[in-house]
N, C-alpha and C. Protein backbone atom coordinates (compact mmCIF):
# COMPACT_ATOMS: atom_id res chain seq x y z
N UNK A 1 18.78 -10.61 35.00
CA UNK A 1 18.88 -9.26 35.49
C UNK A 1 18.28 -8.26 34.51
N UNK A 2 18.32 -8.63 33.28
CA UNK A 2 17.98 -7.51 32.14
C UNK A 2 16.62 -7.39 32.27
N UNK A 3 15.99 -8.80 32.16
CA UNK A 3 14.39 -8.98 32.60
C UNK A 3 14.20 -8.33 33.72
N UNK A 4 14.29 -8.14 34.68
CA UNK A 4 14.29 -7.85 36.02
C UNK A 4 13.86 -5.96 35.98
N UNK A 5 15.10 -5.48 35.09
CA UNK A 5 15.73 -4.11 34.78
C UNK A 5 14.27 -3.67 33.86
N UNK A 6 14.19 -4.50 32.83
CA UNK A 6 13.00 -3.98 32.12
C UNK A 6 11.73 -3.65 32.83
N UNK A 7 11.52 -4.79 33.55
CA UNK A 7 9.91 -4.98 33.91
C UNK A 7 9.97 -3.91 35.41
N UNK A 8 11.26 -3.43 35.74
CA UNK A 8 11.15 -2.18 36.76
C UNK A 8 10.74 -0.74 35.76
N UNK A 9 11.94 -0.62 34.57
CA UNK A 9 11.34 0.61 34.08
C UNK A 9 10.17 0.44 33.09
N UNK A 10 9.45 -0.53 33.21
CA UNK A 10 8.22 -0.30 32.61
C UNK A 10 7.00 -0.06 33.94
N UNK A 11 7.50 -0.02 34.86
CA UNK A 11 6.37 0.07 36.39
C UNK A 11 7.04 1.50 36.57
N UNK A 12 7.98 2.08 36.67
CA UNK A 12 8.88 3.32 36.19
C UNK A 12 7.56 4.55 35.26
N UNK A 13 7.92 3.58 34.19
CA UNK A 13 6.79 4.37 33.30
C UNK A 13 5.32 4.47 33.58
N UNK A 14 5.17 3.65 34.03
CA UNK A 14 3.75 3.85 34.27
C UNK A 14 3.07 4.83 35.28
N UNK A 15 3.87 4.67 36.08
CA UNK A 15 3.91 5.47 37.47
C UNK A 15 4.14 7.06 36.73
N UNK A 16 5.00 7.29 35.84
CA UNK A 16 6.02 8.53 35.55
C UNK A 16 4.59 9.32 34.97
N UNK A 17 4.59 8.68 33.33
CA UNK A 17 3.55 8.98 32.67
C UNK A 17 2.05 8.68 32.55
N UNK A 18 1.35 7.22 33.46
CA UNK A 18 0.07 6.83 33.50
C UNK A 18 -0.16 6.35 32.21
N UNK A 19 -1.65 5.72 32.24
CA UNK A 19 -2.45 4.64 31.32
C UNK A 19 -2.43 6.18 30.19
N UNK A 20 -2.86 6.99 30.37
CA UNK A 20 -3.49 8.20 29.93
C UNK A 20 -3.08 8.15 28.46
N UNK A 21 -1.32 8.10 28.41
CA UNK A 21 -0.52 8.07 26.88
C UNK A 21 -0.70 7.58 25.71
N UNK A 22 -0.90 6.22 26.68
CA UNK A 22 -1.45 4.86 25.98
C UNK A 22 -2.81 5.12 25.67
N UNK A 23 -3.86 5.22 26.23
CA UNK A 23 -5.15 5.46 25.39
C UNK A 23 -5.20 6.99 24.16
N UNK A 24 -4.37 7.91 24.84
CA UNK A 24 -4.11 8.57 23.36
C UNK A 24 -3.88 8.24 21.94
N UNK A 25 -2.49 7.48 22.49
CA UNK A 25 -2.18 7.22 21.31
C UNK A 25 -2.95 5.73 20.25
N UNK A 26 -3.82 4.68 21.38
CA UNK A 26 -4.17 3.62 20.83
C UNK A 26 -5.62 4.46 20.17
N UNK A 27 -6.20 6.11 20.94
CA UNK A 27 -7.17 6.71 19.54
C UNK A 27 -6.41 7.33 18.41
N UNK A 28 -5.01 7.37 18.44
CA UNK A 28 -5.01 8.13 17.17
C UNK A 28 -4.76 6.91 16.15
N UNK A 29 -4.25 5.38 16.36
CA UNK A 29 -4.09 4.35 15.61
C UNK A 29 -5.86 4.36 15.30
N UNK A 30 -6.85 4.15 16.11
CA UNK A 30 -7.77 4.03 15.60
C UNK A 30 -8.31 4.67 14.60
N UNK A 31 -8.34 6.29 14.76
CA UNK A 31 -8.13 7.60 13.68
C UNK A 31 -7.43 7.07 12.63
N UNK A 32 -6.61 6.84 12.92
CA UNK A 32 -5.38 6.60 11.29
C UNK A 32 -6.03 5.28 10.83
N UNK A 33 -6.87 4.38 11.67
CA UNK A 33 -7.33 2.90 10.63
C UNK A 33 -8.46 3.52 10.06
N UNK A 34 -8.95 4.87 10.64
CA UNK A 34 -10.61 4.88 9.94
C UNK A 34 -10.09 5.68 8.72
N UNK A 35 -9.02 6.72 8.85
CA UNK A 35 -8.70 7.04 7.64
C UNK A 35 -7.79 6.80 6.53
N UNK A 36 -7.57 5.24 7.03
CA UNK A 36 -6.89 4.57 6.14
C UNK A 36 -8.27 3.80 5.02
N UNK A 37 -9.08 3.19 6.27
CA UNK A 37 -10.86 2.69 5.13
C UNK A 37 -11.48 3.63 4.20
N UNK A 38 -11.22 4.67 4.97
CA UNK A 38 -11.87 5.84 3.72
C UNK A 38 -11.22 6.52 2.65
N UNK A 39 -10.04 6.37 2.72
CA UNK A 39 -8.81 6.68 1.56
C UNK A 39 -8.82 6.15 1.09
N UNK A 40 -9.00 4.64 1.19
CA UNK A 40 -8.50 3.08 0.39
C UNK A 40 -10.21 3.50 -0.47
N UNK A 41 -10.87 3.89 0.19
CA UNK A 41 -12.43 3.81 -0.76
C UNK A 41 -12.97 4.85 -1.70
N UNK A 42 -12.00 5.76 -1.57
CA UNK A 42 -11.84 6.87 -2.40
C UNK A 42 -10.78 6.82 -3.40
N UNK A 43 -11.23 7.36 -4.74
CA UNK A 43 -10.04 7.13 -5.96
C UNK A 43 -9.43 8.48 -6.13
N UNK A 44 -8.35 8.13 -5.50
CA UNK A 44 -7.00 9.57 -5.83
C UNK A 44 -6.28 8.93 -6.66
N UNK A 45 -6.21 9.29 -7.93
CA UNK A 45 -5.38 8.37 -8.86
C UNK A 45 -3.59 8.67 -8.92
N UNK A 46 -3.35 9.50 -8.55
CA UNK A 46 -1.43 9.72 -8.31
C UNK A 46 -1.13 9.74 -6.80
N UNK A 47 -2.16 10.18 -6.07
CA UNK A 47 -0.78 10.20 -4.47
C UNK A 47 -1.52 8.80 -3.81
N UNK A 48 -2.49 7.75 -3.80
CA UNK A 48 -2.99 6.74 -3.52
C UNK A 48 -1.66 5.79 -2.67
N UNK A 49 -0.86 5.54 -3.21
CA UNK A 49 0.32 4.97 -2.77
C UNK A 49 0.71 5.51 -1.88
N UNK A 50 1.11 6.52 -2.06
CA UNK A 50 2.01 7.67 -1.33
C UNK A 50 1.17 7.98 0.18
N UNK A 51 -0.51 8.16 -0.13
CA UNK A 51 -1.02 8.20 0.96
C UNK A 51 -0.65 7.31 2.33
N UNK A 52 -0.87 6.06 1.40
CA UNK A 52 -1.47 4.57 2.14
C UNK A 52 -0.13 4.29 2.95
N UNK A 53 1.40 4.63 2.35
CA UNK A 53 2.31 4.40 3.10
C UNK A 53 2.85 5.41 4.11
N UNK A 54 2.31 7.01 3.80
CA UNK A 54 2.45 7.63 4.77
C UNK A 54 1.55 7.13 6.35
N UNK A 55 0.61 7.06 6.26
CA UNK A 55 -0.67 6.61 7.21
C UNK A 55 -0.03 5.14 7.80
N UNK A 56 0.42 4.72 6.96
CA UNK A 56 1.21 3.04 8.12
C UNK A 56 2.59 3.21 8.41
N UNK A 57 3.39 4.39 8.01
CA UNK A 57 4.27 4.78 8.30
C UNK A 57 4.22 5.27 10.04
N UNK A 58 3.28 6.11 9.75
CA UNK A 58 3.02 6.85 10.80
C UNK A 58 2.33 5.72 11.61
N UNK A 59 1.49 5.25 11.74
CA UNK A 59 1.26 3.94 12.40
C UNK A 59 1.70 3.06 12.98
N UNK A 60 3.12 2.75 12.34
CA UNK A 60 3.98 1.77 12.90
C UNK A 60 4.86 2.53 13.78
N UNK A 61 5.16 4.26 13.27
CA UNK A 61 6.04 4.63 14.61
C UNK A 61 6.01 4.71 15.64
N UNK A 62 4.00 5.25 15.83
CA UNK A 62 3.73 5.11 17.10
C UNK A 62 3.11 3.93 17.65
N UNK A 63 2.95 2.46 17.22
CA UNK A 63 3.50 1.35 17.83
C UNK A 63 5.11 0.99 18.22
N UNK A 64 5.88 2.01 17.63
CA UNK A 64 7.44 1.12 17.71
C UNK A 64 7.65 2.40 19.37
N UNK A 65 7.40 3.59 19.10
CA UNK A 65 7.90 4.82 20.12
C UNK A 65 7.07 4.05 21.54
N UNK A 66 5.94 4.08 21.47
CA UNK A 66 5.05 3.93 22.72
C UNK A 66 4.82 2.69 23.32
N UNK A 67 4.31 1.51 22.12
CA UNK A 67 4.18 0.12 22.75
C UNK A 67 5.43 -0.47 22.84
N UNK A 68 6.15 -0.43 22.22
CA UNK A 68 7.40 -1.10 22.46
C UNK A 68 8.39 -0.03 23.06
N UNK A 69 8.17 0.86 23.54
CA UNK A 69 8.95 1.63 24.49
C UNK A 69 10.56 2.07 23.85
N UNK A 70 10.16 2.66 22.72
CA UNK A 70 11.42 2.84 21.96
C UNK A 70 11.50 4.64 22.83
N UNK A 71 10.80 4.93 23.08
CA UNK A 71 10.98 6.95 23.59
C UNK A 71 12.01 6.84 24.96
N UNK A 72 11.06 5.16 25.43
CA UNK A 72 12.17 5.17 26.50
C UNK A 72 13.69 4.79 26.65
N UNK A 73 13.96 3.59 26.07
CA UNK A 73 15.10 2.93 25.20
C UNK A 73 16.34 4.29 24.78
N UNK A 74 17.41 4.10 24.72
CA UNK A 74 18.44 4.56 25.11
C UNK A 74 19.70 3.76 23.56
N UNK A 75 20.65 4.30 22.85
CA UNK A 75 21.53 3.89 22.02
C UNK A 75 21.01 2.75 21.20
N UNK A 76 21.86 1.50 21.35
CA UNK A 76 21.45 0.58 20.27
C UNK A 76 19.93 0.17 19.76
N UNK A 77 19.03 0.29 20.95
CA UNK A 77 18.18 0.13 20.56
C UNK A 77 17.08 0.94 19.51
N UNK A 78 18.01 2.08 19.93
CA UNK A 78 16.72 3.50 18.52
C UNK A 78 18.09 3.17 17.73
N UNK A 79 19.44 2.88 17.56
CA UNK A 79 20.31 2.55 16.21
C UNK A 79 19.63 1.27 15.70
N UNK A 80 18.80 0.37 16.04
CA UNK A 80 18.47 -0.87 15.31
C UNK A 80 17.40 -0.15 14.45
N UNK A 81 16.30 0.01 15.50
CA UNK A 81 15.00 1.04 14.53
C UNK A 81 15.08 1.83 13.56
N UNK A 82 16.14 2.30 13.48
CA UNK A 82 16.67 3.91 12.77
C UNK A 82 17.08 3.00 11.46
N UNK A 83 17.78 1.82 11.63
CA UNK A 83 18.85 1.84 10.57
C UNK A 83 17.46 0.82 9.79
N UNK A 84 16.32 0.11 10.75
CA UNK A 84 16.07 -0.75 9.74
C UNK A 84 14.81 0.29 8.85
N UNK A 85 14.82 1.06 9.75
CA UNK A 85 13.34 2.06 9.26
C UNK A 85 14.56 2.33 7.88
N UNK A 86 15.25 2.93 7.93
CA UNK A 86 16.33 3.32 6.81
C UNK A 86 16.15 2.26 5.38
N UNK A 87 16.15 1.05 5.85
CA UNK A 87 16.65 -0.52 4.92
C UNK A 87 15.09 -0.03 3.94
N UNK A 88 14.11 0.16 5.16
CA UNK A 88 12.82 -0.55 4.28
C UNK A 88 12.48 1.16 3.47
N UNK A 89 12.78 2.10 4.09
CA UNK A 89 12.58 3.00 2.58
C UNK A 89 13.46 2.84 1.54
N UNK A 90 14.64 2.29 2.00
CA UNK A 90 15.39 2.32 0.87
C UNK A 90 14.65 1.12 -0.45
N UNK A 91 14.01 0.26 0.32
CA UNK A 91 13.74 -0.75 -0.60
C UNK A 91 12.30 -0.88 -0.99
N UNK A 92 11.70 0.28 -0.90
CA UNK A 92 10.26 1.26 -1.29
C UNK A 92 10.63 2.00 -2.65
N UNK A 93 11.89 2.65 -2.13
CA UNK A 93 11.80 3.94 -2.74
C UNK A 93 12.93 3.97 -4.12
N UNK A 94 14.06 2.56 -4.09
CA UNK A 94 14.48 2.29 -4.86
C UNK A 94 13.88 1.58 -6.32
N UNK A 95 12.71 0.56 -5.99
CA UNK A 95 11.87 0.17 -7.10
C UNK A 95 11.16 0.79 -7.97
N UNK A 96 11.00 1.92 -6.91
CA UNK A 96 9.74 3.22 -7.43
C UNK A 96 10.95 3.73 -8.25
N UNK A 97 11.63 4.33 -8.12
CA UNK A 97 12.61 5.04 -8.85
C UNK A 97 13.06 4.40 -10.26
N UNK A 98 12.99 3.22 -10.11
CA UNK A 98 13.54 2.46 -11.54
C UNK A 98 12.50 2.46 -12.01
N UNK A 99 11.30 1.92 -11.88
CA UNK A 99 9.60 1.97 -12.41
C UNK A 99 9.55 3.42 -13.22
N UNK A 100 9.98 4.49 -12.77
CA UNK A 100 9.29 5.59 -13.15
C UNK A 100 10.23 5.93 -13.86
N UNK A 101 11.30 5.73 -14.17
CA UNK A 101 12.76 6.30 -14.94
C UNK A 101 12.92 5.22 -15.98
N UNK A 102 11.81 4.48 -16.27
CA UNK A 102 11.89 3.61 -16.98
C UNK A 102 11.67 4.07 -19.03
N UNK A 103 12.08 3.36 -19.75
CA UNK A 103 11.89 3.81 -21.25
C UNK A 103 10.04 3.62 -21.32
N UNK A 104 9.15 4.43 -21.91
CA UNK A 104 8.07 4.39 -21.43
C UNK A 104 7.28 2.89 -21.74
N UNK A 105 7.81 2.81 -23.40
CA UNK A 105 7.09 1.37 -23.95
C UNK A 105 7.77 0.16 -23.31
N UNK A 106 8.34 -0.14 -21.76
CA UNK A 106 9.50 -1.14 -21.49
C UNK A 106 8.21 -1.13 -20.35
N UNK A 107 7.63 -0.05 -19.86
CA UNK A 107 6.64 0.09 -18.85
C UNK A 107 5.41 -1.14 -18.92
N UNK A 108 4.46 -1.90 -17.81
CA UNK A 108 3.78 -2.89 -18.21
C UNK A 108 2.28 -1.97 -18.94
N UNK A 109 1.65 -2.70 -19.33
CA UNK A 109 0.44 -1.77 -19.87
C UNK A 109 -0.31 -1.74 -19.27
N UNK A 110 -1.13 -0.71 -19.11
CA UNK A 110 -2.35 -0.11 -18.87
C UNK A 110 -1.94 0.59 -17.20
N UNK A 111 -0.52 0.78 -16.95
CA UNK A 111 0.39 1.32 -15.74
C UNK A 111 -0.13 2.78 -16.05
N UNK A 112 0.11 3.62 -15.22
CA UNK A 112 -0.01 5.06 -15.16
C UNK A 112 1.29 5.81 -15.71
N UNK A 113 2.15 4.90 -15.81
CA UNK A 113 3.32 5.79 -16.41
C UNK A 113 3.46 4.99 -17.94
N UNK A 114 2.69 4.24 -18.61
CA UNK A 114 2.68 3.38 -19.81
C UNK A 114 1.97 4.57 -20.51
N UNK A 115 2.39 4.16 -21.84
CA UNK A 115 1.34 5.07 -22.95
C UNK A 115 0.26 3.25 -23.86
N UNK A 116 0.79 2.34 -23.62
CA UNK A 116 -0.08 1.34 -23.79
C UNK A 116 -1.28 1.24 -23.33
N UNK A 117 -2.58 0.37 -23.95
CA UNK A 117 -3.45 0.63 -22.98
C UNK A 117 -3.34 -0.90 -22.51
N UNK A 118 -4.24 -1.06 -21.43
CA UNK A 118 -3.88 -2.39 -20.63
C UNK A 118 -4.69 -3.45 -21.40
N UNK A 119 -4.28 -4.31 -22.19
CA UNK A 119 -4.79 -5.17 -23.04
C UNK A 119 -6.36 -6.40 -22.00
N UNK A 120 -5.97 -6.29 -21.11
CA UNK A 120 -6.51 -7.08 -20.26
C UNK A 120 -8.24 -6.35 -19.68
N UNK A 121 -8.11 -5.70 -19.86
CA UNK A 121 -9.58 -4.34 -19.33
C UNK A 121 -9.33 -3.41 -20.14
N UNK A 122 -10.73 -3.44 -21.55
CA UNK A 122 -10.45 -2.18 -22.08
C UNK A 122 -11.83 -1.42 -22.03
N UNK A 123 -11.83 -0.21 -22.17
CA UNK A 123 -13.50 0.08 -21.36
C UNK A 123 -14.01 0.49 -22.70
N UNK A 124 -15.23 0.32 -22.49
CA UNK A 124 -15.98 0.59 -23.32
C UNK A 124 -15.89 0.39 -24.45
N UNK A 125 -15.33 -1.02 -24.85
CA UNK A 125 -14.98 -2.21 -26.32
C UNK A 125 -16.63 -2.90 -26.19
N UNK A 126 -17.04 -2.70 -27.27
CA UNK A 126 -18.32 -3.20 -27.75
C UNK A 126 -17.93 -3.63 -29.49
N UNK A 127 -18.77 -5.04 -29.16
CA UNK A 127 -18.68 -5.63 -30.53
C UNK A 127 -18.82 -5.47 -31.74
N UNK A 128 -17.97 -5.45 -32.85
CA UNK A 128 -18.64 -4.76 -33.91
C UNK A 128 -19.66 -5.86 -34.61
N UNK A 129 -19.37 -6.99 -34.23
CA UNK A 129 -20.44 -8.02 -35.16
C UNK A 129 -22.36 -8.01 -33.93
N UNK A 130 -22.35 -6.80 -34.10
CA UNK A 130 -23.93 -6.70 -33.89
C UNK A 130 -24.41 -7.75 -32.49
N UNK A 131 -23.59 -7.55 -32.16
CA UNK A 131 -23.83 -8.06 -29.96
C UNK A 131 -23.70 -9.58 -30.58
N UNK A 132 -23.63 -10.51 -31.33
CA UNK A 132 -24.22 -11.61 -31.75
C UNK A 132 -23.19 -12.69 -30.57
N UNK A 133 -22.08 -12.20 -30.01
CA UNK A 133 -21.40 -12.85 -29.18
C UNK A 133 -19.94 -13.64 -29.84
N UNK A 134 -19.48 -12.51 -30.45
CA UNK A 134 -18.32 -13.19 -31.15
C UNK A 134 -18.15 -13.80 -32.67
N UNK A 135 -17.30 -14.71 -33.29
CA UNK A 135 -16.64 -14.83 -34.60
C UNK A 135 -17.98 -15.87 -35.40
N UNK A 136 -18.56 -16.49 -34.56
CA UNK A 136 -19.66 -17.49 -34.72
C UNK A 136 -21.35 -16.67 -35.21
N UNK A 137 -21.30 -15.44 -35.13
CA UNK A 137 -22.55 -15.01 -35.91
C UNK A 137 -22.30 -14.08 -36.88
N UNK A 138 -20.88 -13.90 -37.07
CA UNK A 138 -20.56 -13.11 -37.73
C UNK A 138 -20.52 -12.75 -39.56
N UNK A 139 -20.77 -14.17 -39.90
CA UNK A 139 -20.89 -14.49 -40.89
C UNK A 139 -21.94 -14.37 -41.88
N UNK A 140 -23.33 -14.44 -41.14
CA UNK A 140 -24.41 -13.86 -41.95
C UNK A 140 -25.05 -15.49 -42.29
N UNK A 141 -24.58 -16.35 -42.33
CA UNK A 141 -25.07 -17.12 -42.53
C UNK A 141 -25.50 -18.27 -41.65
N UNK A 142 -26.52 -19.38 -41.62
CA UNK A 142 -26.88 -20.00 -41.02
C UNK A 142 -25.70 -20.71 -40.13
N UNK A 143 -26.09 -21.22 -39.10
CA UNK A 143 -25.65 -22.21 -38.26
C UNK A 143 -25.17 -23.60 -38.91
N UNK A 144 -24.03 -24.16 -39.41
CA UNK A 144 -24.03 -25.25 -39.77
C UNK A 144 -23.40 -25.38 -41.27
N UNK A 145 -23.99 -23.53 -42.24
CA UNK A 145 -23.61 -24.09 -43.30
C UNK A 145 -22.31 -23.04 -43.71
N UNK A 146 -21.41 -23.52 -44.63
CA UNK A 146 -20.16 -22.77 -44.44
C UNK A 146 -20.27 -21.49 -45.49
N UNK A 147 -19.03 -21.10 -45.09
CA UNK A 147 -19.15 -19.77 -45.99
C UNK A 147 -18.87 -20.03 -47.09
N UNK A 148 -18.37 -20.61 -47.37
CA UNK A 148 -17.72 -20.39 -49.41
C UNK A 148 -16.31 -19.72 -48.96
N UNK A 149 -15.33 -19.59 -48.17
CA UNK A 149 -14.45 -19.30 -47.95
C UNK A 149 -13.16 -20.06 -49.10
């Protein structure tokens, strides 16, 4: 019967509101993927994060409101959405909070909130032993014969 009940108010809806909604909203997901490619390709060095989860935030609501017919849906079903939309900022926004309230040198290096630099990529480190490629020409002396060390 529930099946039955659904697949009436979704012929309900269609009739009510038309295809029309639905191609709106499947251009503004398209909008939000093109300006999700061009954000992701551009360097904003502090709100980058912040962007990328607003834009799929917003993305996923209007897959959860329209394709899955949450505008239409009635009690438990916007209390499931509500509470889990709730779970997953909480578990966004709780990590971020310890990350950034952190003692600074406890921070990993080369992080934006570290005063370390990131041992792993350092820019513009050039050799001091004359480009020769490391500890092996460094010596001044031939190939083979030792230093007098």
């Amino acid at each position: 019967m529930a099946v039955a009940n659904e697949s009436s108010q979704e012929a309900h809806n269609m009739e009510h509101h038309g295809a029309g909604r639905y191609y709106v909203v499947w251009g503004a997901l398209l909008v939000l993927t093109v300006v999700t490619v061009v954000t992701g390709s551009v360097h904003i060095p502090n709100f980058a994060l912040a962007l990328a989860l607003l834009i799929a935030t917003v993305k996923g609501s209007l897959v959860l409101l329209f394709f899955m017919h949450l505008t239409d849906h009635k009690g438990a079903n916007r209390l499931v959405m509500a509470v889990s939309f709730l779970f997953v900022i909480m578990m966004l926004i709780m990590p971020m909070a310890d990350f950034a309230t952190r003692f600074r040198p406890a921070n990993p290096a080369g992080s934006h909130l570290s005063d370390l630099p990131d041992l792993n990529f350092i820019e513009g480190k050039t050799s001091t032993h004359g480009g020769t490629g490391g500890a092996h020409g460094a010596q001044g002396g031939a190939h083979g014969t030792p230093s007098g060390h």
